[in-house]
C-alpha atoms as a PDB file:
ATOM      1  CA  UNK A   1     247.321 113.696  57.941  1.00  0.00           C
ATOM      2  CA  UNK A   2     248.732 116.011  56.002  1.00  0.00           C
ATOM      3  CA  UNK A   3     252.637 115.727  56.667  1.00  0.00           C
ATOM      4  CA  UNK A   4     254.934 113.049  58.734  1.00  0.00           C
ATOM      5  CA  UNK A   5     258.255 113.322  60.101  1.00  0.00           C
ATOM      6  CA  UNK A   6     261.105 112.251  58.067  1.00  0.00           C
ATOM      7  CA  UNK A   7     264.384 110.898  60.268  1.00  0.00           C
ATOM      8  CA  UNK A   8     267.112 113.228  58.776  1.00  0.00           C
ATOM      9  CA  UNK A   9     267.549 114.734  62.290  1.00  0.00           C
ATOM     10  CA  UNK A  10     265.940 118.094  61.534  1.00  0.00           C
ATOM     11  CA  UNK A  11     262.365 118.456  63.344  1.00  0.00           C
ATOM     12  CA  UNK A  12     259.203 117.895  61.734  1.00  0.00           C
ATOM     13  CA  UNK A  13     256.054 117.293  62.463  1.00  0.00           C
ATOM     14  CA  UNK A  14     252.797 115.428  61.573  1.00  0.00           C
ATOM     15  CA  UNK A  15     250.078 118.295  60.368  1.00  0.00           C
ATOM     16  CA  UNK A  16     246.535 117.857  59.323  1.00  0.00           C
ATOM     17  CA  UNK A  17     244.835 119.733  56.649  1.00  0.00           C
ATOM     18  CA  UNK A  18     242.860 123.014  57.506  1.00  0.00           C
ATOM     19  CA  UNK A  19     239.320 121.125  57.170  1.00  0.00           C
ATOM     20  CA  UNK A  20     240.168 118.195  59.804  1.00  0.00           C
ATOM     21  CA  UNK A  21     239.761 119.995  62.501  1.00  0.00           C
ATOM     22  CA  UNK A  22     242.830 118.371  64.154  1.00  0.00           C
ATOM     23  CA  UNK A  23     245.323 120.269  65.300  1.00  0.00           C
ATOM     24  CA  UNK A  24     248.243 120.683  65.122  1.00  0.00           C
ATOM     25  CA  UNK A  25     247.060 122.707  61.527  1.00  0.00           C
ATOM     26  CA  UNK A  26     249.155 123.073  58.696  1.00  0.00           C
ATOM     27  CA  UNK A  27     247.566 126.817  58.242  1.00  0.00           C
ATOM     28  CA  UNK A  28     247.689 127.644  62.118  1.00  0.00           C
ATOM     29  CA  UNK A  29     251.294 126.383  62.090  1.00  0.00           C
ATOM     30  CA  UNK A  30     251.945 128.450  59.188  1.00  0.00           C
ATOM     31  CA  UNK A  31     250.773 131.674  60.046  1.00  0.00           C
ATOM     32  CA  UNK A  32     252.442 131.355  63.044  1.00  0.00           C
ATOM     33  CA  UNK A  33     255.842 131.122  60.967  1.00  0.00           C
ATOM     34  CA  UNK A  34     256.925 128.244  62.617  1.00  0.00           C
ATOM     35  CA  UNK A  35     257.356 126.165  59.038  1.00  0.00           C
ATOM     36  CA  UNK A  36     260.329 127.214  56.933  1.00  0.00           C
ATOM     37  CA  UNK A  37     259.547 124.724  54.142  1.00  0.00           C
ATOM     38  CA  UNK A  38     256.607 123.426  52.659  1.00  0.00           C
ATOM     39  CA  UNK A  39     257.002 120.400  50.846  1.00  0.00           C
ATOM     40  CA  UNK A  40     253.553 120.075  49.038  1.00  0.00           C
ATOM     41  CA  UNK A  41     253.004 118.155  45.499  1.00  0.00           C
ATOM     42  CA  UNK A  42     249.992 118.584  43.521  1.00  0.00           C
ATOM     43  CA  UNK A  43     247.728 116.115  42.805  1.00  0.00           C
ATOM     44  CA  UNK A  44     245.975 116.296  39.303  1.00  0.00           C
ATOM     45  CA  UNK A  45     244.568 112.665  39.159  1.00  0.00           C
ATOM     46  CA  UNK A  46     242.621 112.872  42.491  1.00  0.00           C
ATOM     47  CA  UNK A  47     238.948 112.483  42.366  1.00  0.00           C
ATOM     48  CA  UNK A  48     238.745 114.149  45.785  1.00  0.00           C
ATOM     49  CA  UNK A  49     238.428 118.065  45.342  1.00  0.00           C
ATOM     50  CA  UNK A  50     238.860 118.815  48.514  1.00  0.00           C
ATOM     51  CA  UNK A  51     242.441 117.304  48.325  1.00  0.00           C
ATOM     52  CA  UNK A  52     242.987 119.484  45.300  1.00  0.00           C
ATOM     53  CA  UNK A  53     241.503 122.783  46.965  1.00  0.00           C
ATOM     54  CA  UNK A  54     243.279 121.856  50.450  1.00  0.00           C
ATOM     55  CA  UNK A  55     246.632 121.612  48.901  1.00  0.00           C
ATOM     56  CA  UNK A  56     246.068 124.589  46.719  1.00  0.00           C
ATOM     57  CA  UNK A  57     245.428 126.870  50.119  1.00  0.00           C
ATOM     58  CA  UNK A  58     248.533 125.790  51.385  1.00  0.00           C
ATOM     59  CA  UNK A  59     250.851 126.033  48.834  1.00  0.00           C
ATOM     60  CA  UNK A  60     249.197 129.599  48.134  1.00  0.00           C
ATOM     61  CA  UNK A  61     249.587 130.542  51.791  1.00  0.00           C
ATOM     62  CA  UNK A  62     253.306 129.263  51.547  1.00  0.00           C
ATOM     63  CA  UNK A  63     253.867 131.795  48.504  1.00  0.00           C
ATOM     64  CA  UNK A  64     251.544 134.584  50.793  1.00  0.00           C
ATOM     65  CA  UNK A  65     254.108 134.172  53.073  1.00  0.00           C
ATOM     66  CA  UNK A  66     258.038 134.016  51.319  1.00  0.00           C
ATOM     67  CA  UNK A  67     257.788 130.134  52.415  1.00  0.00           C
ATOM     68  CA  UNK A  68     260.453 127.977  50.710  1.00  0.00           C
ATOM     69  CA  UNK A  69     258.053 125.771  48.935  1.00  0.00           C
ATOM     70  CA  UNK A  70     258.664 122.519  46.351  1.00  0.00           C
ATOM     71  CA  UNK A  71     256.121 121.297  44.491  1.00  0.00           C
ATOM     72  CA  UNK A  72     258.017 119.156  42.227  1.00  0.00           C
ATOM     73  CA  UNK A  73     258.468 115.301  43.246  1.00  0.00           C
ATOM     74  CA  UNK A  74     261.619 114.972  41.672  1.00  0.00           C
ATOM     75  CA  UNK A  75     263.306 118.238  43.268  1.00  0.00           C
ATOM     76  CA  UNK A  76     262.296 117.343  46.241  1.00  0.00           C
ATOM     77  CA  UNK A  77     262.940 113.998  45.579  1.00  0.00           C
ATOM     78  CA  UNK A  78     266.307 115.528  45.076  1.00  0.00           C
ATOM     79  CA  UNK A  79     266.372 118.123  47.941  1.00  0.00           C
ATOM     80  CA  UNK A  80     265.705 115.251  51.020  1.00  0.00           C
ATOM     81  CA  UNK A  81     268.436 113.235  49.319  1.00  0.00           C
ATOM     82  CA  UNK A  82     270.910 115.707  49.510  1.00  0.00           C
ATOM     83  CA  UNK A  83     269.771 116.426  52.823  1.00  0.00           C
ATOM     84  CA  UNK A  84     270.477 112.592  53.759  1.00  0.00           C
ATOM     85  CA  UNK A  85     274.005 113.161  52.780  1.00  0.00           C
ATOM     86  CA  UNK A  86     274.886 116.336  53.912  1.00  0.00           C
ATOM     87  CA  UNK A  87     274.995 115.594  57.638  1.00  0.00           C
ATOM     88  CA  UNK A  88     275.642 119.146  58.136  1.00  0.00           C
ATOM     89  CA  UNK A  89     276.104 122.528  56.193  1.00  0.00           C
ATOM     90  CA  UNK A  90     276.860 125.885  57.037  1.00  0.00           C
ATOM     91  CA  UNK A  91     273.967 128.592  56.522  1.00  0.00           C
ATOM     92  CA  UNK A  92     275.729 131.760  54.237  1.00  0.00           C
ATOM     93  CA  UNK A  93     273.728 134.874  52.877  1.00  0.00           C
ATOM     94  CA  UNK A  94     273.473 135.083  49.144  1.00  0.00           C
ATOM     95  CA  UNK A  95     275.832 137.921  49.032  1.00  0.00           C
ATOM     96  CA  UNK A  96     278.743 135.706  50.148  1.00  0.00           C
ATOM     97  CA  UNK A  97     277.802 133.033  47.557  1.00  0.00           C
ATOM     98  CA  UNK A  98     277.916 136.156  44.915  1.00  0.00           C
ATOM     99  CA  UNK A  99     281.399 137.594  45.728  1.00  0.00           C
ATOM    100  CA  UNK A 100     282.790 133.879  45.524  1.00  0.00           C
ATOM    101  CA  UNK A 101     281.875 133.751  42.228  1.00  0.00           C
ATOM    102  CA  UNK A 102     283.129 137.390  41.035  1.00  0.00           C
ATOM    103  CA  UNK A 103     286.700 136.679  42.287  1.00  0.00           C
ATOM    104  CA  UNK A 104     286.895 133.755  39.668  1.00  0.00           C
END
């Protein structure tokens, strides 16, 4: 499996890796645009290259596809813990964040 839910009340799923042959599939599911964050950390110590390869394809597909995509442990480390304590937030375009800054 490639990805399992998380209980922070916003939907996931469990996805399997494009050579399973399971679906639902991470790729499938992607091209679809029906993911709108990949969380996806690379693995340099695994003796598996097919790990390495699989996780490569998705976090290039991600980037193919203006995914939001972390591949850092400790943002996203970071990321689902602010998620935890920000119950809930309120979605603004960048433009709004911009003009609250020029007015200071």
């Amino acid at each position: 499996q490639l990805a399992c839910p998380l209980d922070l009340g916003c939907h996931s799923v469990c996805l399997f890796w494009p050579e399973d042959s399971k679906e639902p599939n991470v790729e499938d599911v992607m091209m679809r645009r029906e993911i709108e964050l990949v969380i996806n950390i690379p693995s340099f110590s695994s003796k598996d290259l097919s790990d390495i390869t699989a996780g490569y394809r998705v976090r290039r597909l991600a980037a193919d596809l203006g995914i939001s995509l972390i591949t850092n442990m400790k943002c996203a480390r970071m990321f689902v813990e602010s998620l935890e304590r920000v119950k809930t937030f309120e979605v603004k375009s960048w433009d709004e964040y911009i003009l609250k800054d020029s007015a200071i």
